[in-house]
PDB file of N, CA and C in Angstrom:
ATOM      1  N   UNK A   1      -4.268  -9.023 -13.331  1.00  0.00           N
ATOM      2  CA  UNK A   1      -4.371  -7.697 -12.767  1.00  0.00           C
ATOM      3  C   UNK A   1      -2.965  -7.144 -12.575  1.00  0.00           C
ATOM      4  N   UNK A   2      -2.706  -6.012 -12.628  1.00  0.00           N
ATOM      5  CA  UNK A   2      -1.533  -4.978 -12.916  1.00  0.00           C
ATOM      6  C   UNK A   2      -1.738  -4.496 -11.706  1.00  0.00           C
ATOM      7  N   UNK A   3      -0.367  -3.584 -10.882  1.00  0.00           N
ATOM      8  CA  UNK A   3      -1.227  -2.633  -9.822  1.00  0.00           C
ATOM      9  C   UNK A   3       0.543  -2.655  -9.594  1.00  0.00           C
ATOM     10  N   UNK A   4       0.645  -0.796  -9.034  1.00  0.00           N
ATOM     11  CA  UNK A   4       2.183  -0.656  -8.731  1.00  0.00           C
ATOM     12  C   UNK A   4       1.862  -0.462  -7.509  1.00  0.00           C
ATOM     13  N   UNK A   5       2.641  -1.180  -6.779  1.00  0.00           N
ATOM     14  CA  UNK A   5       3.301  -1.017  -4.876  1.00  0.00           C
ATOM     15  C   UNK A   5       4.786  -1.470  -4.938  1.00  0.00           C
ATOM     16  N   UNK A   6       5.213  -1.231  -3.594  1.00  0.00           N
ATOM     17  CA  UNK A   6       6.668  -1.298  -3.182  1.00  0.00           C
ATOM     18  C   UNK A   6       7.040  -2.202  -1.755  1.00  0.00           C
ATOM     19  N   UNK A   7       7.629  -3.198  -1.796  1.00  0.00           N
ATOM     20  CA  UNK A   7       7.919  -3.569  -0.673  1.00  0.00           C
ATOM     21  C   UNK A   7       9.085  -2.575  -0.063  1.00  0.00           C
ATOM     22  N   UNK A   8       8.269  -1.997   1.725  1.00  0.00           N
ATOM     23  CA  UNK A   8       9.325  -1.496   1.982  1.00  0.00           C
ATOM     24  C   UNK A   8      10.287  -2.062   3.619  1.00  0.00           C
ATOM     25  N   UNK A   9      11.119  -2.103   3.720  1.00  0.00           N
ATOM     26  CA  UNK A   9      12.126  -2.966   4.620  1.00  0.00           C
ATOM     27  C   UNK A   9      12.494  -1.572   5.233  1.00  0.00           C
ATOM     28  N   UNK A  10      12.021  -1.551   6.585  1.00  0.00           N
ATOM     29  CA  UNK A  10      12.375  -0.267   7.667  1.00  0.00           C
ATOM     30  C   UNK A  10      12.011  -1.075   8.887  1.00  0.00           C
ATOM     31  N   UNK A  11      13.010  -0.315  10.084  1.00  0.00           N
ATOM     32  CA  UNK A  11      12.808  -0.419  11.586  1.00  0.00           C
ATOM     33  C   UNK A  11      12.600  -2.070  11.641  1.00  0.00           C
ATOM     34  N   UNK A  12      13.448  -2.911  10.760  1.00  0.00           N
ATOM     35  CA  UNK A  12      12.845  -4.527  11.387  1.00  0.00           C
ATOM     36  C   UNK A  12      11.936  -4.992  10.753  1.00  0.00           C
ATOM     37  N   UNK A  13      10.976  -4.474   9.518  1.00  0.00           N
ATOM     38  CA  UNK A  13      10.064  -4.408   9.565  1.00  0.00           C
ATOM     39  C   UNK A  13       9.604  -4.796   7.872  1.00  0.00           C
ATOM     40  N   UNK A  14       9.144  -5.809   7.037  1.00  0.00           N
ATOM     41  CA  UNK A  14       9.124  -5.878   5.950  1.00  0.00           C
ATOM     42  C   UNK A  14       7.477  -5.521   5.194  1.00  0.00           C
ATOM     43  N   UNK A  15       7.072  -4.552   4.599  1.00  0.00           N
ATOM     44  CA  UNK A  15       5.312  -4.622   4.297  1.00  0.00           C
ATOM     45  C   UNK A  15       5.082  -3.938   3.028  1.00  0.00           C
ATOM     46  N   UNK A  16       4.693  -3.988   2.533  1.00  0.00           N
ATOM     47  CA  UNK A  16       3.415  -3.884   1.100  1.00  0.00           C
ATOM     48  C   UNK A  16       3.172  -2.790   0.774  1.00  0.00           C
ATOM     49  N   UNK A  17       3.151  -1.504   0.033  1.00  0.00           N
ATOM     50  CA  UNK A  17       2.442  -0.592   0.015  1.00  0.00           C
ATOM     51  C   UNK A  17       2.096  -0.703  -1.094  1.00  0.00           C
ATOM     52  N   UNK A  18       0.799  -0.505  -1.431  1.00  0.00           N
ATOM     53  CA  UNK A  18      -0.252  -0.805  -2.632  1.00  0.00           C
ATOM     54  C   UNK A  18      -1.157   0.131  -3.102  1.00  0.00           C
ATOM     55  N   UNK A  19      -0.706   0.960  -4.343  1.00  0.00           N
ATOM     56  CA  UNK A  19      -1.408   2.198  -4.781  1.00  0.00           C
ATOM     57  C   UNK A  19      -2.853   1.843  -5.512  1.00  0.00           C
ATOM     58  N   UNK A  20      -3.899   2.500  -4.452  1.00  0.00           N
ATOM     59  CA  UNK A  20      -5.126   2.228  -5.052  1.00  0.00           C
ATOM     60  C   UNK A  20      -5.887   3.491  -5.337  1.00  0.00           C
ATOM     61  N   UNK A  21      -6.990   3.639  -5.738  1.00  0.00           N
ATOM     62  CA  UNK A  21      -8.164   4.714  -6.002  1.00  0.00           C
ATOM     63  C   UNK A  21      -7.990   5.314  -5.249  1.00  0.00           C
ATOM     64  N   UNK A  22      -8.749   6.674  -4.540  1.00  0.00           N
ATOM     65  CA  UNK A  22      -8.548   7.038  -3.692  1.00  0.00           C
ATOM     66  C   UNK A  22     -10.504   7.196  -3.222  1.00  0.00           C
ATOM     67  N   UNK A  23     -11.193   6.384  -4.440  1.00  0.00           N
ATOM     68  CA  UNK A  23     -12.497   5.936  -3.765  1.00  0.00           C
ATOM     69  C   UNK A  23     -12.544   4.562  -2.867  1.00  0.00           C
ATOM     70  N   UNK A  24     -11.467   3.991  -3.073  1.00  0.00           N
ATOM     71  CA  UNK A  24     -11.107   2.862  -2.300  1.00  0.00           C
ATOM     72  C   UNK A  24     -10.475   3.090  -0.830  1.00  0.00           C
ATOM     73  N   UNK A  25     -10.048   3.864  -0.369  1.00  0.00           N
ATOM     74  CA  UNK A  25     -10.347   4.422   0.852  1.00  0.00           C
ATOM     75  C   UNK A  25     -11.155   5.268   1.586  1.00  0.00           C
ATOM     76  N   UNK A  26     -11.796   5.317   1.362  1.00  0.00           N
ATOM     77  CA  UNK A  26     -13.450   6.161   1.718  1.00  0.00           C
ATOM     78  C   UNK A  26     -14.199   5.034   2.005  1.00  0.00           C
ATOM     79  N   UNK A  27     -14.176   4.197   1.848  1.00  0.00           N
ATOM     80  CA  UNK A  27     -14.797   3.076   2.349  1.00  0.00           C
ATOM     81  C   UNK A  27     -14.001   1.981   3.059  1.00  0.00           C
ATOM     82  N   UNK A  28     -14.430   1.411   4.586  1.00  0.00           N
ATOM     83  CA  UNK A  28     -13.215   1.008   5.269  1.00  0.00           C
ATOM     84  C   UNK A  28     -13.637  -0.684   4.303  1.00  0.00           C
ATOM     85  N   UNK A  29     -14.806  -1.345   4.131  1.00  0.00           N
ATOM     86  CA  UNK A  29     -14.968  -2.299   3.763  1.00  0.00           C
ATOM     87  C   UNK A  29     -14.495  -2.372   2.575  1.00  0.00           C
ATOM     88  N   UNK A  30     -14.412  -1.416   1.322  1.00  0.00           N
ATOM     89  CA  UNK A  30     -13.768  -1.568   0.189  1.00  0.00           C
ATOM     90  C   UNK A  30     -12.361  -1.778   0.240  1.00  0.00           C
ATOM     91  N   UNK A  31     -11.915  -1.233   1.651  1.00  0.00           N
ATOM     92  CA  UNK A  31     -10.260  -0.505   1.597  1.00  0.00           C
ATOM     93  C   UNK A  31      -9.553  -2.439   2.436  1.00  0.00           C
ATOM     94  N   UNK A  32     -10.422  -2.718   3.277  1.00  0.00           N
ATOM     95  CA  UNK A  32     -10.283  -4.321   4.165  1.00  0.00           C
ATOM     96  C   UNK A  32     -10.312  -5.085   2.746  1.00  0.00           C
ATOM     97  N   UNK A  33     -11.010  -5.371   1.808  1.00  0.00           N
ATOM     98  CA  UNK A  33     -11.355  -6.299   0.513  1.00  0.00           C
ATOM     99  C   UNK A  33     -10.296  -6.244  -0.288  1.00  0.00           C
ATOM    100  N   UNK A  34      -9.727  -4.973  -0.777  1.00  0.00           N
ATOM    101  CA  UNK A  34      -8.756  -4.418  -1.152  1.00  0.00           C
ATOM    102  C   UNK A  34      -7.144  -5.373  -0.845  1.00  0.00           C
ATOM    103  N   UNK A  35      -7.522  -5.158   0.572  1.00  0.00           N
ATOM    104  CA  UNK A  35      -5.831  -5.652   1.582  1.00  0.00           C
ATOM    105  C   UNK A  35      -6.127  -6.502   1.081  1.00  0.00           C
ATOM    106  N   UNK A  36      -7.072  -7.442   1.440  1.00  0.00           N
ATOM    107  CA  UNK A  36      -6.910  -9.123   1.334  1.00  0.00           C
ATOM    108  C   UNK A  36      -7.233  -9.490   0.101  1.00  0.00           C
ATOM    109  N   UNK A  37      -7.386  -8.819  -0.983  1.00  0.00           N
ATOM    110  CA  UNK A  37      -7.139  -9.066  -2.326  1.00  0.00           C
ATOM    111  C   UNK A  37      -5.939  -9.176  -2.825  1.00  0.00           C
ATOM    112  N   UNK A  38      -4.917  -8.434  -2.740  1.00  0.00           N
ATOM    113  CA  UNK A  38      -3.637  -8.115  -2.664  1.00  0.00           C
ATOM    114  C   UNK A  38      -2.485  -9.002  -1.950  1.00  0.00           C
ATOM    115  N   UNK A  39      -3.119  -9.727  -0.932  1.00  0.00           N
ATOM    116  CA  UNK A  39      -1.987  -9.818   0.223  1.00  0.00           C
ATOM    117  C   UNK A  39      -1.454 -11.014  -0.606  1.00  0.00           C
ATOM    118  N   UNK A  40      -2.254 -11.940  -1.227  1.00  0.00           N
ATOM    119  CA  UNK A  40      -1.639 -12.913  -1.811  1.00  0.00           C
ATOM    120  C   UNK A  40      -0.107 -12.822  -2.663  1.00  0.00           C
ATOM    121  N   UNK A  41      -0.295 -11.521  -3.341  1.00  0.00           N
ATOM    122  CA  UNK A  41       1.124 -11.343  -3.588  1.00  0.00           C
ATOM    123  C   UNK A  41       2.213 -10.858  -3.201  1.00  0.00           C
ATOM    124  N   UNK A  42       2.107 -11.151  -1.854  1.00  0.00           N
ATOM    125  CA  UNK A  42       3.051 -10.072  -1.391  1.00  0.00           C
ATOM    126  C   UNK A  42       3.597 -11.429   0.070  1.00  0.00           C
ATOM    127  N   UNK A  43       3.306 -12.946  -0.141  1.00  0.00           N
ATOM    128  CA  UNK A  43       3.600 -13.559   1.003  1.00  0.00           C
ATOM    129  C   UNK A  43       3.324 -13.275   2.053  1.00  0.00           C
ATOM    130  N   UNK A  44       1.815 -12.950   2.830  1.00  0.00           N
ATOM    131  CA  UNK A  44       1.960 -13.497   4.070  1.00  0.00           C
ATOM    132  C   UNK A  44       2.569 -11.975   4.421  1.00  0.00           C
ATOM    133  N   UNK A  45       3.253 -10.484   3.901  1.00  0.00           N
ATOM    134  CA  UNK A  45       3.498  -9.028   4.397  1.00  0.00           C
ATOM    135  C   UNK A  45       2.350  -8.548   4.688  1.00  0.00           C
ATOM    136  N   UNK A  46       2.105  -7.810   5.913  1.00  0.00           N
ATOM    137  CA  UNK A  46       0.865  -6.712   5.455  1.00  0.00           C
ATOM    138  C   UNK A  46       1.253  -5.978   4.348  1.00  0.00           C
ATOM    139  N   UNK A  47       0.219  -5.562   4.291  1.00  0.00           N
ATOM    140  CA  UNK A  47      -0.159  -4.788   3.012  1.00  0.00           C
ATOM    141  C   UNK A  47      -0.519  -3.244   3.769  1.00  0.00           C
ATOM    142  N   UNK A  48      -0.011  -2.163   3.070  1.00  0.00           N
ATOM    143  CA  UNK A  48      -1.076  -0.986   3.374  1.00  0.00           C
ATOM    144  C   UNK A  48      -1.299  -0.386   2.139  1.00  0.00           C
ATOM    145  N   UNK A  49      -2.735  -0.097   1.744  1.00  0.00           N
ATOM    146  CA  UNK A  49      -2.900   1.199   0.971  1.00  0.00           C
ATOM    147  C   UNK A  49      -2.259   2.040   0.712  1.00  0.00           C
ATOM    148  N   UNK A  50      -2.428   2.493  -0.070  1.00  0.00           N
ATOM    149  CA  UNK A  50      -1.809   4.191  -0.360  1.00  0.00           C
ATOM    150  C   UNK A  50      -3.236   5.073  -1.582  1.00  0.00           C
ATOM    151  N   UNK A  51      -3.689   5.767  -1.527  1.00  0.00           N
ATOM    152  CA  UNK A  51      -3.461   6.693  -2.407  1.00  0.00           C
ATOM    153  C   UNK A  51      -3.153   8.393  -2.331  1.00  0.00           C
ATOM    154  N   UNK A  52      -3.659   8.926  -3.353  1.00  0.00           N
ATOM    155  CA  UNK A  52      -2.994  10.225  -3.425  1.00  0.00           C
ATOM    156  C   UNK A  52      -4.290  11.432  -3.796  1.00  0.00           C
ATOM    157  N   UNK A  53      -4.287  12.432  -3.139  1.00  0.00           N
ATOM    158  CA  UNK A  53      -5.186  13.342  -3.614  1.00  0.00           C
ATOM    159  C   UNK A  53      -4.608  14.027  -4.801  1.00  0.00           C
ATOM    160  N   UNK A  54      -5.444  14.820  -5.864  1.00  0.00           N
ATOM    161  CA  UNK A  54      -5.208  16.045  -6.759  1.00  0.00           C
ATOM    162  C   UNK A  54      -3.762  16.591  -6.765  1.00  0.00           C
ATOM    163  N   UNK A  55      -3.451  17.013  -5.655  1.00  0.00           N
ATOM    164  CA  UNK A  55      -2.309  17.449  -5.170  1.00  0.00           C
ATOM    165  C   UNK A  55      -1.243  16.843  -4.720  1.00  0.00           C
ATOM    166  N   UNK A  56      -1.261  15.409  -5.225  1.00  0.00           N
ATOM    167  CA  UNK A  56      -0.459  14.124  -4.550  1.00  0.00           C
ATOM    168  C   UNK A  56      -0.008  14.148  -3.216  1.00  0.00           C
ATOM    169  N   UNK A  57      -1.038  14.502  -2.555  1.00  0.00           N
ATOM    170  CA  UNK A  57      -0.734  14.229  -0.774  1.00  0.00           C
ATOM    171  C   UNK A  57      -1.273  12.617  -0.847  1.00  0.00           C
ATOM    172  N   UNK A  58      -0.203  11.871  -0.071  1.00  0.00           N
ATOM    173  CA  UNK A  58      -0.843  10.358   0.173  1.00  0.00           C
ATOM    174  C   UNK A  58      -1.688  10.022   1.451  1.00  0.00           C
ATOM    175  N   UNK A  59      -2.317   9.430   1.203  1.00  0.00           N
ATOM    176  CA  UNK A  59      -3.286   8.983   2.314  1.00  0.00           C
ATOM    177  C   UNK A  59      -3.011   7.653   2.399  1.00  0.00           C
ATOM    178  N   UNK A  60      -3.381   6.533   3.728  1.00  0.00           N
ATOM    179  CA  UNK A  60      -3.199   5.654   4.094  1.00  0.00           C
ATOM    180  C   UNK A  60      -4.156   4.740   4.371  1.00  0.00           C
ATOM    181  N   UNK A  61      -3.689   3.905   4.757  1.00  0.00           N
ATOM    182  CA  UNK A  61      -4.999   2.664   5.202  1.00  0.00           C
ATOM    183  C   UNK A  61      -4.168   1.198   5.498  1.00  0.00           C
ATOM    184  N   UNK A  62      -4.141   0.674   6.466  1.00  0.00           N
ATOM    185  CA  UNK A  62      -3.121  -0.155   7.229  1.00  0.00           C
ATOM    186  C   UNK A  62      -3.274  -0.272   8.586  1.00  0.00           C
ATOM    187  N   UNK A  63      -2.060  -1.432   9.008  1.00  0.00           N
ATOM    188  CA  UNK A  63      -1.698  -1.079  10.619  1.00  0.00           C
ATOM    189  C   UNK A  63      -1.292   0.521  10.590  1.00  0.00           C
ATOM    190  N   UNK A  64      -1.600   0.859  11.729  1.00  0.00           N
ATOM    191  CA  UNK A  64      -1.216   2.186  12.051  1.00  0.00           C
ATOM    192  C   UNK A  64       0.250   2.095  12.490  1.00  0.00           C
ATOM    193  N   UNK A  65       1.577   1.473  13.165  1.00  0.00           N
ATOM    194  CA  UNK A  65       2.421   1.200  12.587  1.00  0.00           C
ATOM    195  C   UNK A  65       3.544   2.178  11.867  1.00  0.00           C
ATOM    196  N   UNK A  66       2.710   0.762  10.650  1.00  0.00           N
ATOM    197  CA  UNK A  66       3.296   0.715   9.349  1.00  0.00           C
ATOM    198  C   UNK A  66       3.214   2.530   8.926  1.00  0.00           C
ATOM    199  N   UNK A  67       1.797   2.755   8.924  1.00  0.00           N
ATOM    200  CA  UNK A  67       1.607   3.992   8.598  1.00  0.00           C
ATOM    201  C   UNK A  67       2.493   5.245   9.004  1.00  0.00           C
ATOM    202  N   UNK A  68       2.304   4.930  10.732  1.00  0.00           N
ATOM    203  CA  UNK A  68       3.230   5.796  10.871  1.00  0.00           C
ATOM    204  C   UNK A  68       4.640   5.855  10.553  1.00  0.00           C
ATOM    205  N   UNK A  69       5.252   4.804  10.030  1.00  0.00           N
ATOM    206  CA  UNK A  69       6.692   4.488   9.573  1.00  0.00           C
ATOM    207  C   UNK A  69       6.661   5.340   8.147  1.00  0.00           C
ATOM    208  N   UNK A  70       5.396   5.442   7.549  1.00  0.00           N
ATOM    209  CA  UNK A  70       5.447   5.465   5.989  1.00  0.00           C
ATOM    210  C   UNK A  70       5.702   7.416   6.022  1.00  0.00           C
ATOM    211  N   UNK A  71       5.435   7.808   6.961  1.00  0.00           N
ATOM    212  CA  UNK A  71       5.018   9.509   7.234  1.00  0.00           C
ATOM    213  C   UNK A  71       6.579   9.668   7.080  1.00  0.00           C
ATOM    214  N   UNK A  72       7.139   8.970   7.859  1.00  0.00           N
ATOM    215  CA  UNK A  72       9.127   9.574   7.600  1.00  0.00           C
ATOM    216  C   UNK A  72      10.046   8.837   6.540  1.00  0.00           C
ATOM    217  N   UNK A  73       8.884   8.414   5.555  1.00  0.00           N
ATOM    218  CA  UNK A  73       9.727   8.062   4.363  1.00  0.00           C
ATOM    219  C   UNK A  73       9.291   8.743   3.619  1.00  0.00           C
ATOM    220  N   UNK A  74      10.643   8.815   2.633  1.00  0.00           N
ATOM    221  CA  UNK A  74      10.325   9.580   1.302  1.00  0.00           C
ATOM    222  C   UNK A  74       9.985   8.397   0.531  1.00  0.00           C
ATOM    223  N   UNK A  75       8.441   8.499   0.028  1.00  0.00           N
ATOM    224  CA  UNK A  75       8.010   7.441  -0.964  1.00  0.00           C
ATOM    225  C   UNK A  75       8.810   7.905  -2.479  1.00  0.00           C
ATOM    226  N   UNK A  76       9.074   9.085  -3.018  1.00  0.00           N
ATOM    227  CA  UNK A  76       9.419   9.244  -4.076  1.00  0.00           C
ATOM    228  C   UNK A  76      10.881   8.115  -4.300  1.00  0.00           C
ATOM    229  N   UNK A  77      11.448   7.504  -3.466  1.00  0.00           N
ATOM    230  CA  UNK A  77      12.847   6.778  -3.524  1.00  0.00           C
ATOM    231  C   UNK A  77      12.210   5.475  -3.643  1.00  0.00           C
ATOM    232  N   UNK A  78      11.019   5.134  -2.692  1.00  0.00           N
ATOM    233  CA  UNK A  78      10.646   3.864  -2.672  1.00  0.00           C
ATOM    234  C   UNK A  78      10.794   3.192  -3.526  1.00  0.00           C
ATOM    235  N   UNK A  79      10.620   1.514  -3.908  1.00  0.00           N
ATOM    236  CA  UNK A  79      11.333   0.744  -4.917  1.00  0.00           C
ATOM    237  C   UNK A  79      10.203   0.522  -5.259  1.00  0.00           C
ATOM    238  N   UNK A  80       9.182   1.319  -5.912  1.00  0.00           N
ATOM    239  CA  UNK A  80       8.347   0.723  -6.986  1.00  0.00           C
ATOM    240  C   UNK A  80       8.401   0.088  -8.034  1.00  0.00           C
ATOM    241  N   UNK A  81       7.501  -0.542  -8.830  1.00  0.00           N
ATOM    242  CA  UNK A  81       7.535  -1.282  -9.796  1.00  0.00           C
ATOM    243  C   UNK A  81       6.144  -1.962  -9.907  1.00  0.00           C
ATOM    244  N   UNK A  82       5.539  -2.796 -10.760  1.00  0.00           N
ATOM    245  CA  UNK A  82       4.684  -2.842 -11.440  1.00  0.00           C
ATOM    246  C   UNK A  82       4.707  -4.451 -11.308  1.00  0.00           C
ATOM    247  N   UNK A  83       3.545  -4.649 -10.569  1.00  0.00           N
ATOM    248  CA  UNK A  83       3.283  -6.531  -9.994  1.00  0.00           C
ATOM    249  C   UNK A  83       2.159  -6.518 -11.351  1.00  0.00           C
ATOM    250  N   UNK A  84       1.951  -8.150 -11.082  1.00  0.00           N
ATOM    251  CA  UNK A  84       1.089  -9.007 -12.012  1.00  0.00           C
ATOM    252  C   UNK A  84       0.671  -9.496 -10.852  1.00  0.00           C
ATOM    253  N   UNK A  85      -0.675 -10.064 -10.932  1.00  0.00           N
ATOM    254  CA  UNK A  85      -1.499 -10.938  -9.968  1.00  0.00           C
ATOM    255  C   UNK A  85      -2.373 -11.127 -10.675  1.00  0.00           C
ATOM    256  N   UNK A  86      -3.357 -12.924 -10.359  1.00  0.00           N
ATOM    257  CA  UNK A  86      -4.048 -13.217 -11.144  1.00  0.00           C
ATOM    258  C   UNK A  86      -4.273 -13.454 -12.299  1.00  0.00           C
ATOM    259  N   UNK A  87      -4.973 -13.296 -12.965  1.00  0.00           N
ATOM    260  CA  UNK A  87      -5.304 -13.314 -14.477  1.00  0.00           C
ATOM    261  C   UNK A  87      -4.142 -13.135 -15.414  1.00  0.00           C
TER     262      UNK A  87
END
């Protein structure tokens, strides 16, 4: 499995952001299955969701937190890149 997120390192703080569907947050049980699908690659970081509407507004799903840390970053800088997991 392929899937782009960014580890991001703020306020002390090291975690996961993981771009998914944005039918995958509409559901809190899809969006929980999701995290802990993921977390394996990322050591033991939370993980938060991300996706994006039409209009690339991002939406969240996480500790709240994290989330709120993610509102005063500019994701466009974030250090994305493109994980392998699994298969």
């Amino acid at each position: 499995m392929q899937f782009n997120a960014a580890v991001i390192r703020d306020h002390g703080v090291s975690f996961a952001v993981v771009i998914v569907k944005p039918s995958v947050l509409r559901s809190p049980q899809d969006a929980v299955k999701a995290q802990v699908a993921f977390a394996p690659a990322f050591r033991g970081m939370p993980v938060v969701l991300m996706a994006q509407d039409d209009s690339g507004i991002p939406s969240f799903h996480g500790r709240q937190d994290l989330v709120g840390l993610l509102r005063d970053i500019n994701l466009d800088y974030a250090p994305w890149k493109v994980y392998s997991y699994g298969r």
